[in-house]
N, C-alpha and C. Protein backbone atom coordinates (compact mmCIF):
# COMPACT_ATOMS: atom_id res chain seq x y z
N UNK A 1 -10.45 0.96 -25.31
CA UNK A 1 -10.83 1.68 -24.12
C UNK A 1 -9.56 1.98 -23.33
N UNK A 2 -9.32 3.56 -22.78
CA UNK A 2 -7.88 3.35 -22.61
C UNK A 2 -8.33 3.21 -20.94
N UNK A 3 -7.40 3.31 -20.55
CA UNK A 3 -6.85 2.78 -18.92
C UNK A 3 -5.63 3.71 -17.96
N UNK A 4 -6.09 4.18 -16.86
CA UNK A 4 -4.61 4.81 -16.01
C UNK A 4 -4.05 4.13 -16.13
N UNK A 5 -3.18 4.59 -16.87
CA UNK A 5 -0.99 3.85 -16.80
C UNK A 5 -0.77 4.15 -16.03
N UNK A 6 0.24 3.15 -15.28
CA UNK A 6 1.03 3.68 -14.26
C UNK A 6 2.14 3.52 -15.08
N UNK A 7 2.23 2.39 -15.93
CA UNK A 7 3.67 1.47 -16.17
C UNK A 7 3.30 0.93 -17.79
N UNK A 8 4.23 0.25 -18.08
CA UNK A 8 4.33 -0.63 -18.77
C UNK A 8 4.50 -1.94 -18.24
N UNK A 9 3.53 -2.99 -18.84
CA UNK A 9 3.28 -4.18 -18.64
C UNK A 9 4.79 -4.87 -18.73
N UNK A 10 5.19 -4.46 -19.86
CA UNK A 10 6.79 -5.04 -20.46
C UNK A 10 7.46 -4.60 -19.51
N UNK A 11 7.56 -3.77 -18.84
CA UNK A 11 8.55 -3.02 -17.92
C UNK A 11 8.90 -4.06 -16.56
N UNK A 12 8.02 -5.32 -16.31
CA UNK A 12 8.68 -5.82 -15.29
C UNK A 12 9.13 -7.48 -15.84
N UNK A 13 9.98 -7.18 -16.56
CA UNK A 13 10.51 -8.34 -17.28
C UNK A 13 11.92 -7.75 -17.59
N UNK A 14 11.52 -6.17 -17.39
CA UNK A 14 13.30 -5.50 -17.57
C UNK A 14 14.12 -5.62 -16.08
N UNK A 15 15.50 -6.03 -16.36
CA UNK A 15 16.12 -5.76 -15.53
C UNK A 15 16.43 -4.88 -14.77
N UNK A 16 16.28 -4.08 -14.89
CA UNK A 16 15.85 -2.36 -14.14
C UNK A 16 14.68 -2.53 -13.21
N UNK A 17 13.85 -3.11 -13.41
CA UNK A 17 12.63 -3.37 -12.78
C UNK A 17 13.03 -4.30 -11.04
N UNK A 18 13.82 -4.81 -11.62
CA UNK A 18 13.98 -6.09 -10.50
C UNK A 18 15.49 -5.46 -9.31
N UNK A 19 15.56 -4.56 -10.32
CA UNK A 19 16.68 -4.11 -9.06
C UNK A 19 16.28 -3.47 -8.13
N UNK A 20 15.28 -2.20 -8.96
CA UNK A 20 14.59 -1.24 -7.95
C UNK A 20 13.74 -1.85 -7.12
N UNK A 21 12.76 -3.17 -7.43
CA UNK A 21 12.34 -3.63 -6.47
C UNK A 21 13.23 -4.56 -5.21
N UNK A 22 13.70 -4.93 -5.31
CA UNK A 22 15.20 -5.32 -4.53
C UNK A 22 15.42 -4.08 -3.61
N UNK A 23 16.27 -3.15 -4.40
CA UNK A 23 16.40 -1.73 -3.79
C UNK A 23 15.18 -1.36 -2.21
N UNK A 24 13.98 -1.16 -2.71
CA UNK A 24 13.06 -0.77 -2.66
C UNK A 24 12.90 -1.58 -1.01
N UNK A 25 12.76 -2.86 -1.35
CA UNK A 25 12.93 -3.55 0.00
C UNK A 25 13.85 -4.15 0.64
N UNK A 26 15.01 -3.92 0.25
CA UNK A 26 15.97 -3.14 1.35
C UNK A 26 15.89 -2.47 2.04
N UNK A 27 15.91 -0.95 1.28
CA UNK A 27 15.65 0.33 1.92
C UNK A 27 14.79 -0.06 3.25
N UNK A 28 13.34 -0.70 2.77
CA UNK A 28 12.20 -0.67 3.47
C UNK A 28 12.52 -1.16 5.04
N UNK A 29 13.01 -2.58 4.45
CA UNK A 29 13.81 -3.48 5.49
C UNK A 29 14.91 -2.38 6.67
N UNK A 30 15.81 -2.03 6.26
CA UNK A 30 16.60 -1.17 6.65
C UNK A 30 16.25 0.02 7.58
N UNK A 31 15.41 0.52 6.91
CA UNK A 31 14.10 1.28 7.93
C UNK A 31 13.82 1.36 8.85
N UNK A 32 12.93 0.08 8.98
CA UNK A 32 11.78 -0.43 10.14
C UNK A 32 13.21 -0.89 10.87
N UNK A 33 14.05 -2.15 10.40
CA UNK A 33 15.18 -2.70 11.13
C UNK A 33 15.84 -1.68 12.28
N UNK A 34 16.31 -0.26 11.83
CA UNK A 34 17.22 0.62 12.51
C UNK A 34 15.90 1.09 13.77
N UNK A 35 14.80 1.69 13.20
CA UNK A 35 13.58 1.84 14.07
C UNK A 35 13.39 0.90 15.67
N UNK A 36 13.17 -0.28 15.17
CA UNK A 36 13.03 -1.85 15.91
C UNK A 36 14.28 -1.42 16.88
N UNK A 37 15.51 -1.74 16.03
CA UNK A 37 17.04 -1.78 16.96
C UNK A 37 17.13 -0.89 17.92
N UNK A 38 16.76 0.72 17.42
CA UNK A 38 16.64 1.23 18.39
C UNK A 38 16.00 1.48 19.52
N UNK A 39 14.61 1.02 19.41
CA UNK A 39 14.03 0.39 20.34
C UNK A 39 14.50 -0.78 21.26
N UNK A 40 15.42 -1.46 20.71
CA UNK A 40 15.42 -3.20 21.18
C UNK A 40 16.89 -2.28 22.24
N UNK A 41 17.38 -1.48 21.89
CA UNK A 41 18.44 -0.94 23.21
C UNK A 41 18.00 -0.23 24.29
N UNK A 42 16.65 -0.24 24.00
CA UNK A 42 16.43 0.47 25.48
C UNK A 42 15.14 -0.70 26.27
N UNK A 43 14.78 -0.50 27.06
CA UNK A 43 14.10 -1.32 28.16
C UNK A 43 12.21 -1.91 27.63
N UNK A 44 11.82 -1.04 26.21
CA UNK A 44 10.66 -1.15 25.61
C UNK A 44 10.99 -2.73 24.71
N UNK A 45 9.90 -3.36 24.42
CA UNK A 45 9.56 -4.63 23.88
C UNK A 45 9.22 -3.80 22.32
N UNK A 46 9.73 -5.08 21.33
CA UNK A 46 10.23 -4.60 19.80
C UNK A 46 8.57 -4.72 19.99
N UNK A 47 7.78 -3.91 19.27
CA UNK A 47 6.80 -3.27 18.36
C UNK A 47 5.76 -4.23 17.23
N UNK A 48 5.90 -5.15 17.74
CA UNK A 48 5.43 -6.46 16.68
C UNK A 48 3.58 -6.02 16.25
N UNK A 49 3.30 -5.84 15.01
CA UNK A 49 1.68 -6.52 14.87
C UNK A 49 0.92 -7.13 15.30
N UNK A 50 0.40 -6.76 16.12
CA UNK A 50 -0.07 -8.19 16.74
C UNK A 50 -1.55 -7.95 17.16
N UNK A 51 -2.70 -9.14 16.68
CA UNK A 51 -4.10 -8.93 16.86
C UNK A 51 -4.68 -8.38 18.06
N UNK A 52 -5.41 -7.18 18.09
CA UNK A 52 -6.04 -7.09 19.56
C UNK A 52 -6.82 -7.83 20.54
N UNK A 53 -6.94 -8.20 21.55
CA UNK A 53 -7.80 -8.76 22.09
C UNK A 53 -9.19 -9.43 21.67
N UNK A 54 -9.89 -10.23 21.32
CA UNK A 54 -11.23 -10.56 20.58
C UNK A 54 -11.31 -10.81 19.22
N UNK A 55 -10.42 -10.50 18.70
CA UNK A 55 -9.68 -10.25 17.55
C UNK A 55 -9.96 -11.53 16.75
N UNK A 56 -10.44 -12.60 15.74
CA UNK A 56 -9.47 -13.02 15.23
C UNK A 56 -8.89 -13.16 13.70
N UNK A 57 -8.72 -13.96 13.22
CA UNK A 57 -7.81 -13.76 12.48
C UNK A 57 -8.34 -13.02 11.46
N UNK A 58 -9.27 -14.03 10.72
CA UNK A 58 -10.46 -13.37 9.14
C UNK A 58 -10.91 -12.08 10.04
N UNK A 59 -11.25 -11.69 11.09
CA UNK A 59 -11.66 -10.46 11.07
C UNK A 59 -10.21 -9.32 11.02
N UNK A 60 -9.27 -9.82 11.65
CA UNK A 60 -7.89 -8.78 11.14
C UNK A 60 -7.27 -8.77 10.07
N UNK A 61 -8.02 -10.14 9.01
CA UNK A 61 -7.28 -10.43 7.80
C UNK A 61 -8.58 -8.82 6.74
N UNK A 62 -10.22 -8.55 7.28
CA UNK A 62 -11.15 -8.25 7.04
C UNK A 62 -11.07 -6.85 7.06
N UNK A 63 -10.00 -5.85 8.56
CA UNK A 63 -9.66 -5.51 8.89
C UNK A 63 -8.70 -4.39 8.24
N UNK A 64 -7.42 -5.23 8.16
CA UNK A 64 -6.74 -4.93 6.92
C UNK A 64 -7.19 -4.38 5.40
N UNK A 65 -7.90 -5.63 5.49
CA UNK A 65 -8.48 -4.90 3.38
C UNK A 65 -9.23 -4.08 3.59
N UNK A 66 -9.98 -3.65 4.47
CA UNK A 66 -11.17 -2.38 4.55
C UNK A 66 -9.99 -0.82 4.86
N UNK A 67 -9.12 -0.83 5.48
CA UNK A 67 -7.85 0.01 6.10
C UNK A 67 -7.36 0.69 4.08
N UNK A 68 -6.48 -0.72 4.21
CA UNK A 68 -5.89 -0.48 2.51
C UNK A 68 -6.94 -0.51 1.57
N UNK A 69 -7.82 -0.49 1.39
CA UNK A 69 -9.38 -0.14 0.44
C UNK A 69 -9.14 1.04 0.66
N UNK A 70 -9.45 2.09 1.86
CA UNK A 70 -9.80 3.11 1.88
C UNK A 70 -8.39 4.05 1.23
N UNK A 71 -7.50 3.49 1.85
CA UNK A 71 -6.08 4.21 1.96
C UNK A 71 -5.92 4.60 0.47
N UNK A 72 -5.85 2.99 -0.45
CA UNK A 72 -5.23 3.19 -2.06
C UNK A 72 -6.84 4.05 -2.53
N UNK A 73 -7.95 3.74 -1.98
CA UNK A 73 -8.81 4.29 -3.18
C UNK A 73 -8.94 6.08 -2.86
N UNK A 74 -8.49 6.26 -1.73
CA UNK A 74 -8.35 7.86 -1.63
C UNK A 74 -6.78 8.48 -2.57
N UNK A 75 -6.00 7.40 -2.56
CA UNK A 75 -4.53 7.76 -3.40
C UNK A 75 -5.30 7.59 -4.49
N UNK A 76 -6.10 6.86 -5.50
CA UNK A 76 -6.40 6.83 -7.10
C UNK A 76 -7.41 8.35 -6.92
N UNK A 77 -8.46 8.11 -5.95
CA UNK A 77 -9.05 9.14 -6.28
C UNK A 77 -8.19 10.89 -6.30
N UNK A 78 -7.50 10.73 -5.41
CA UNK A 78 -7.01 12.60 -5.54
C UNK A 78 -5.85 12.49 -5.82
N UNK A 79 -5.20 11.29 -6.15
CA UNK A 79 -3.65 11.64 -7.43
C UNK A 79 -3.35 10.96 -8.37
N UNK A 80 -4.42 9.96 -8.69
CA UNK A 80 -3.56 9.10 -9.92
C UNK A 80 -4.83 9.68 -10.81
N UNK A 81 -6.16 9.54 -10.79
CA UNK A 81 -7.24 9.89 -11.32
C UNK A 81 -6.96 11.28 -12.43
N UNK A 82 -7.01 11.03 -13.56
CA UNK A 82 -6.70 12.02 -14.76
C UNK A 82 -7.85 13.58 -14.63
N UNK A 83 -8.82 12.87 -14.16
CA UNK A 83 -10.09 13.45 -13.80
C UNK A 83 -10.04 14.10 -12.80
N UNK A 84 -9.39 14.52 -12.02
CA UNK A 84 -9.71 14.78 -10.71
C UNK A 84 -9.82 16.37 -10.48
N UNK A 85 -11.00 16.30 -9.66
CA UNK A 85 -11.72 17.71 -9.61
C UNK A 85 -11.11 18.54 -7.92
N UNK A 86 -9.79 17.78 -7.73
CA UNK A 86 -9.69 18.46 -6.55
C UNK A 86 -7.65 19.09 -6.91
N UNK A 87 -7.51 20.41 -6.34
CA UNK A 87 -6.38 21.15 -6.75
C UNK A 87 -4.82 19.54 -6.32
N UNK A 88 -3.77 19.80 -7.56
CA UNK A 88 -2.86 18.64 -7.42
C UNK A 88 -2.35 18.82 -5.87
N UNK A 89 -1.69 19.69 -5.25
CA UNK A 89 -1.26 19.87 -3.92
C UNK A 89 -2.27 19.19 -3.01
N UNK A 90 -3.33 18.99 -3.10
CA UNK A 90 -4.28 18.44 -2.09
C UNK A 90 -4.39 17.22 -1.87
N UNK A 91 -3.92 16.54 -2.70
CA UNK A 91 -3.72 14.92 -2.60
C UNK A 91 -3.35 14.22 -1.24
N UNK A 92 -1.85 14.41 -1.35
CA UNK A 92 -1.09 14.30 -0.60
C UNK A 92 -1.65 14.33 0.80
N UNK A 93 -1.82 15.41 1.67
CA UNK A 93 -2.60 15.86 2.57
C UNK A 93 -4.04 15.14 3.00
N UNK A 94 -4.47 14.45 1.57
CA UNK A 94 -6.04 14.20 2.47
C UNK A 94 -5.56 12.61 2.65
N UNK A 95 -4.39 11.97 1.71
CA UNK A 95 -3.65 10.84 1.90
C UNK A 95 -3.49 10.57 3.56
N UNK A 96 -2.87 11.16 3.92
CA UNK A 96 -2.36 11.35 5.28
C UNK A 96 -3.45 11.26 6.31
N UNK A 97 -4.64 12.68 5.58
CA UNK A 97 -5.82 12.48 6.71
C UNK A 97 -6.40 10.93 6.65
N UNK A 98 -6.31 9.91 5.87
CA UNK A 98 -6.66 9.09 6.03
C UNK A 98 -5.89 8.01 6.32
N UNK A 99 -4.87 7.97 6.31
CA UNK A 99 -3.65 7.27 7.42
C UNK A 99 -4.12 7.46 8.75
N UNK A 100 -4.58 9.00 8.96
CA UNK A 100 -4.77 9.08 10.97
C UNK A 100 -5.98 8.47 10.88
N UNK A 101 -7.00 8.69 10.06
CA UNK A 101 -8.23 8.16 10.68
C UNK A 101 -8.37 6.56 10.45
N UNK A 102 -7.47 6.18 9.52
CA UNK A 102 -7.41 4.51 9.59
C UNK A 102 -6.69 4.22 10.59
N UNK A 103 -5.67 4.53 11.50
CA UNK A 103 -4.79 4.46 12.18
C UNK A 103 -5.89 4.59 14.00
N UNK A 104 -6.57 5.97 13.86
CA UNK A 104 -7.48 5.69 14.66
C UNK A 104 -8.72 4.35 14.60
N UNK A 105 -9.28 4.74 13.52
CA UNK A 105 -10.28 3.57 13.50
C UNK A 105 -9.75 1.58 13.82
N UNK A 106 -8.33 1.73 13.09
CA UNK A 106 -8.29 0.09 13.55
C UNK A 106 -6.62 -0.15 13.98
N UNK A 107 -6.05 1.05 14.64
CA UNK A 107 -5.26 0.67 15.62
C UNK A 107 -5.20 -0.50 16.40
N UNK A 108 -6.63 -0.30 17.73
CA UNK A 108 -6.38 -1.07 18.70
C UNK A 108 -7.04 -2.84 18.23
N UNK A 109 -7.22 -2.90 17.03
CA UNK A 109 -7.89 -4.04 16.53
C UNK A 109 -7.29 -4.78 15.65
N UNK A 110 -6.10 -3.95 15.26
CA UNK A 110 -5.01 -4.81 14.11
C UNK A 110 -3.53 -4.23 14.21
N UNK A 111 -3.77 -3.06 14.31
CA UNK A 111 -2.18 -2.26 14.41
C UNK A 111 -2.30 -1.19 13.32
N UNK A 112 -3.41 -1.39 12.57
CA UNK A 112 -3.28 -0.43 11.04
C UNK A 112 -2.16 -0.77 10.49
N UNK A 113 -1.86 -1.60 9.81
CA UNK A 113 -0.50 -1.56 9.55
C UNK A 113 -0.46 -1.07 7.81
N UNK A 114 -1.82 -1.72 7.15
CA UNK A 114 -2.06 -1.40 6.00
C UNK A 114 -1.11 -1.40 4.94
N UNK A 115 0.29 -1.93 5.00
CA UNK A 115 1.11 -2.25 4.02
C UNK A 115 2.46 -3.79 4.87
N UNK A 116 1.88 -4.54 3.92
CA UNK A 116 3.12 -5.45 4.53
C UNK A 116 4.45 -5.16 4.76
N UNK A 117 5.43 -4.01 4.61
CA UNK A 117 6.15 -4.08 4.58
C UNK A 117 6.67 -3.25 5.87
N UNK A 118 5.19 -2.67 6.59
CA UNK A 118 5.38 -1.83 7.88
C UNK A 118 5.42 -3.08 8.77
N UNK A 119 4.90 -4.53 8.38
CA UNK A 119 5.00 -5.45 9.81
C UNK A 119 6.05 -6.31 9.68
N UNK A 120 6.46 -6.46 8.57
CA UNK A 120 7.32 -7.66 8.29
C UNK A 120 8.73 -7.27 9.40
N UNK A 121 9.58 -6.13 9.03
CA UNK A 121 10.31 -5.92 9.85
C UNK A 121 10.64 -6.47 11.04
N UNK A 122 9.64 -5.83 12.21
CA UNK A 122 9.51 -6.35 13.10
C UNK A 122 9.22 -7.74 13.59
N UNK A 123 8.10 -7.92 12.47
CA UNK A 123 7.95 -9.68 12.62
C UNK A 123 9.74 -10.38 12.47
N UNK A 124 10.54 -9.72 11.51
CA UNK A 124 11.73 -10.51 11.23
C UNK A 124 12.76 -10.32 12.36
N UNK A 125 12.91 -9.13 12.79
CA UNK A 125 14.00 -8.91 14.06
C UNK A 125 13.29 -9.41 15.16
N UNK A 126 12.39 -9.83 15.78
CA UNK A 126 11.57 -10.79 16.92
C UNK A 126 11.57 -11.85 16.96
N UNK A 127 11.60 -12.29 15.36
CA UNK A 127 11.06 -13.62 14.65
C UNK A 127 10.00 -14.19 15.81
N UNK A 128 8.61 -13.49 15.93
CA UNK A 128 7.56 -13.57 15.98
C UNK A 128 6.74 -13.17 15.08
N UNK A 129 6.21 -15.06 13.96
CA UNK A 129 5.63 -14.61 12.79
C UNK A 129 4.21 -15.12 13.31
N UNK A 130 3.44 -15.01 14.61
CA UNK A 130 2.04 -15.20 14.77
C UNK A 130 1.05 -13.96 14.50
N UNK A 131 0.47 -15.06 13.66
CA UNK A 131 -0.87 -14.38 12.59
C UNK A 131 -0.13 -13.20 11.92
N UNK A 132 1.11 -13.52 11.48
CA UNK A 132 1.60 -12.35 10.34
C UNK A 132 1.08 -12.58 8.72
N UNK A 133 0.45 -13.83 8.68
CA UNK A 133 -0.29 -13.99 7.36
C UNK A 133 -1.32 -12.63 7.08
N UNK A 134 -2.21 -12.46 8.27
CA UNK A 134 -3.20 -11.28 8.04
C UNK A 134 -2.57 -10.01 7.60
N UNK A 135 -1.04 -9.59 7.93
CA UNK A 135 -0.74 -8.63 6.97
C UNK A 135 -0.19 -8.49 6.19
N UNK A 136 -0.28 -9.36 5.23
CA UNK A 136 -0.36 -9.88 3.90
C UNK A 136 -1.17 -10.13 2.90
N UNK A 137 -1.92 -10.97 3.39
CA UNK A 137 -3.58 -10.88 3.12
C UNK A 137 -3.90 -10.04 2.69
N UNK A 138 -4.57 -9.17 4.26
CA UNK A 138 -5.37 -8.37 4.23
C UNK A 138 -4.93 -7.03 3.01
N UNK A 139 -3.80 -6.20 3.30
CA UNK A 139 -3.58 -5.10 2.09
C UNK A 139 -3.30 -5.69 0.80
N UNK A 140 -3.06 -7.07 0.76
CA UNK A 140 -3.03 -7.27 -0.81
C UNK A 140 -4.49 -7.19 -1.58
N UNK A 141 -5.27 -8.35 -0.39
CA UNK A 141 -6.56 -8.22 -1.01
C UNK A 141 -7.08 -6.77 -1.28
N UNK A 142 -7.42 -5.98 -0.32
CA UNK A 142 -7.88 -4.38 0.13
C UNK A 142 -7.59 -3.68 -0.80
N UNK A 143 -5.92 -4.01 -1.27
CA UNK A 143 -5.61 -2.99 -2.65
C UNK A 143 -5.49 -3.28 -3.60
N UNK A 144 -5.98 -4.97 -4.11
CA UNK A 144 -6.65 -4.94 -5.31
C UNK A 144 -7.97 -4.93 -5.57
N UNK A 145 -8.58 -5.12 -4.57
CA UNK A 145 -9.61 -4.27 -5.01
C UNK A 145 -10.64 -3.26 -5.20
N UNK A 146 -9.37 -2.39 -4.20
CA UNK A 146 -9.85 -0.87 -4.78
C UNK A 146 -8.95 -0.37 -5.77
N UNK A 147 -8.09 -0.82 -6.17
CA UNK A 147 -7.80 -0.99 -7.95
C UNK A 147 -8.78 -1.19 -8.50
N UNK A 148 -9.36 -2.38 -8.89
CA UNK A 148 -10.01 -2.66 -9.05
C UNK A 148 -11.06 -2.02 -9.35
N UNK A 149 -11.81 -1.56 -8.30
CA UNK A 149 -13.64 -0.76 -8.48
C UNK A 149 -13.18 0.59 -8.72
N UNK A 150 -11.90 1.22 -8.31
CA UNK A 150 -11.57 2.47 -8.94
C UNK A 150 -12.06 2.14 -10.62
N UNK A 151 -10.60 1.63 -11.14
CA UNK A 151 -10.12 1.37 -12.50
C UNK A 151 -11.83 1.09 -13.30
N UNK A 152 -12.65 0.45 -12.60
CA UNK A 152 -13.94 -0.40 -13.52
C UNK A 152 -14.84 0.76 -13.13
N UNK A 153 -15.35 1.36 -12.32
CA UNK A 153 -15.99 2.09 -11.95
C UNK A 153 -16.37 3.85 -11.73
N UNK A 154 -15.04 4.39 -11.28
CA UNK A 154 -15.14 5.83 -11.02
C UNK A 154 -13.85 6.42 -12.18
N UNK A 155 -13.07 5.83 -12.68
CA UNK A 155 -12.23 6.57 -13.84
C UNK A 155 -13.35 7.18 -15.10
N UNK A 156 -13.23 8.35 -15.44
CA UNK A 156 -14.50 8.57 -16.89
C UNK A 156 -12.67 8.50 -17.91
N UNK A 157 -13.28 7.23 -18.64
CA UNK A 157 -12.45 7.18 -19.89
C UNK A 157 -12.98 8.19 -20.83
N UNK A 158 -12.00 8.61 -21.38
CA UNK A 158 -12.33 9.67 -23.00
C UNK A 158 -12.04 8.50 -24.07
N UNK A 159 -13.26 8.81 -24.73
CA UNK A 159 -13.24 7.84 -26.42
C UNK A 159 -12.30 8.25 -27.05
N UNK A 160 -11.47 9.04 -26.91
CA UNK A 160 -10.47 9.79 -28.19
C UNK A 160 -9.60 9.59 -27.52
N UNK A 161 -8.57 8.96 -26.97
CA UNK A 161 -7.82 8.53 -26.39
C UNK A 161 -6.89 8.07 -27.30
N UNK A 162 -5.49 8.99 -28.05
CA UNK A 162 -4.46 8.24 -28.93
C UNK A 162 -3.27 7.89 -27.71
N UNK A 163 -3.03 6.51 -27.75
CA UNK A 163 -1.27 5.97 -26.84
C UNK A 163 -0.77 6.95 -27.06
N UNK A 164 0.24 7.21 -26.42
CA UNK A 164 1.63 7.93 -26.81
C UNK A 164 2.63 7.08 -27.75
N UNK A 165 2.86 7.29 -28.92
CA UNK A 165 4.05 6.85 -29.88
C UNK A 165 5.08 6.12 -28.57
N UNK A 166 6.02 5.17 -29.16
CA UNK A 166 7.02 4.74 -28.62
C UNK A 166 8.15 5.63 -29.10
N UNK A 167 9.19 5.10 -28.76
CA UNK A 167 10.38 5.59 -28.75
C UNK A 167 10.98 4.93 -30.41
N UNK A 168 10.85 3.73 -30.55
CA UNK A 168 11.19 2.88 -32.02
C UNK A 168 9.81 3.25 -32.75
N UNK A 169 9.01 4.24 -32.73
CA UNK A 169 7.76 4.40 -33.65
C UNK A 169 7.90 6.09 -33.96
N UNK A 170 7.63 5.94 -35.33
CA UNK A 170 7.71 7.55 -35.57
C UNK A 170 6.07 8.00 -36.42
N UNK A 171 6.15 9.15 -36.21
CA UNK A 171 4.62 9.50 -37.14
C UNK A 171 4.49 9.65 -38.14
């Protein structure tokens, strides 16, 4: 039964693999860091995650995975999906529309932050790490498992499905 590739399984055991992820959160780090700094020179308070009022935790940890649920399963559905019945340029765009409306919907109740690597930053230049577990949690859980019910559920596999040959395999 075949399956959306993204990757090769073997591929994160290569050294190539471990740099770009390195790379990757740097960059990320580097980012948010210059963002924060420039904030932290003027008279505004650094930007931290932080639960809304009434808030608590399992519900911002609850919060989170419902945010990144929606977020990754609108990315499988209109760009990774082999199937997909909507034009390739359109992806992108409805991606976004659902950044604002997650961003509206649980702004004032979590921050939307929907990827750990938008809070960590700030959590690190403040070093205010209260209730920074929930954004961690929450989008790991959220986006595995709308992996998950995507991959098991809404992908239509084709029975005739040949791999692609390797590179050391000939026909």
């Amino acid at each position: 039964m075949a399956k959306l590739a993204l990757g090769n399984p073997t591929e994160i055991m290569q050294k190539d693999f471990f740099k770009a992820l390195i790379v990757e959160f740097i960059c990320t780090f580097l980012f948010v860091f210059t963002a924060v700094a420039s904030v932290m020179t003027t008279s505004y308070d650094i930007p931290v995650q932080t639960l809304g009022s009434g808030i608590d935790c399992m519900q911002g940890a609850l919060m989170e995975a419902t945010l990144t649920f929606s977020l990754l399963f609108t990315v499988y559905g209109t760009m990774l999906d082999p199937g997909r019945k909507i034009p390739v340029g359109l992806g992108p765009f409805l991606v976004g529309l659902v950044v604002g409306a997650n961003t509206l919907a649980g702004g004032t109740f979590t921050g939307a932050s929907m990827n750990p690597a938008r809070s960590f930053g700030p959590a690190f230049v403040s070093w205010d790490w209260t209730n920074h577990w929930v954004y961690w949690v929450g989008p790991l859980v959220g986006g595995g498992v709308s992996g998950y019910v995507y991959e098991n559920f809404f992908i239509d596999r084709p029975s005739d499905h040949v791999p692609l040959p390797r590179e050391e395999e000939s026909f």
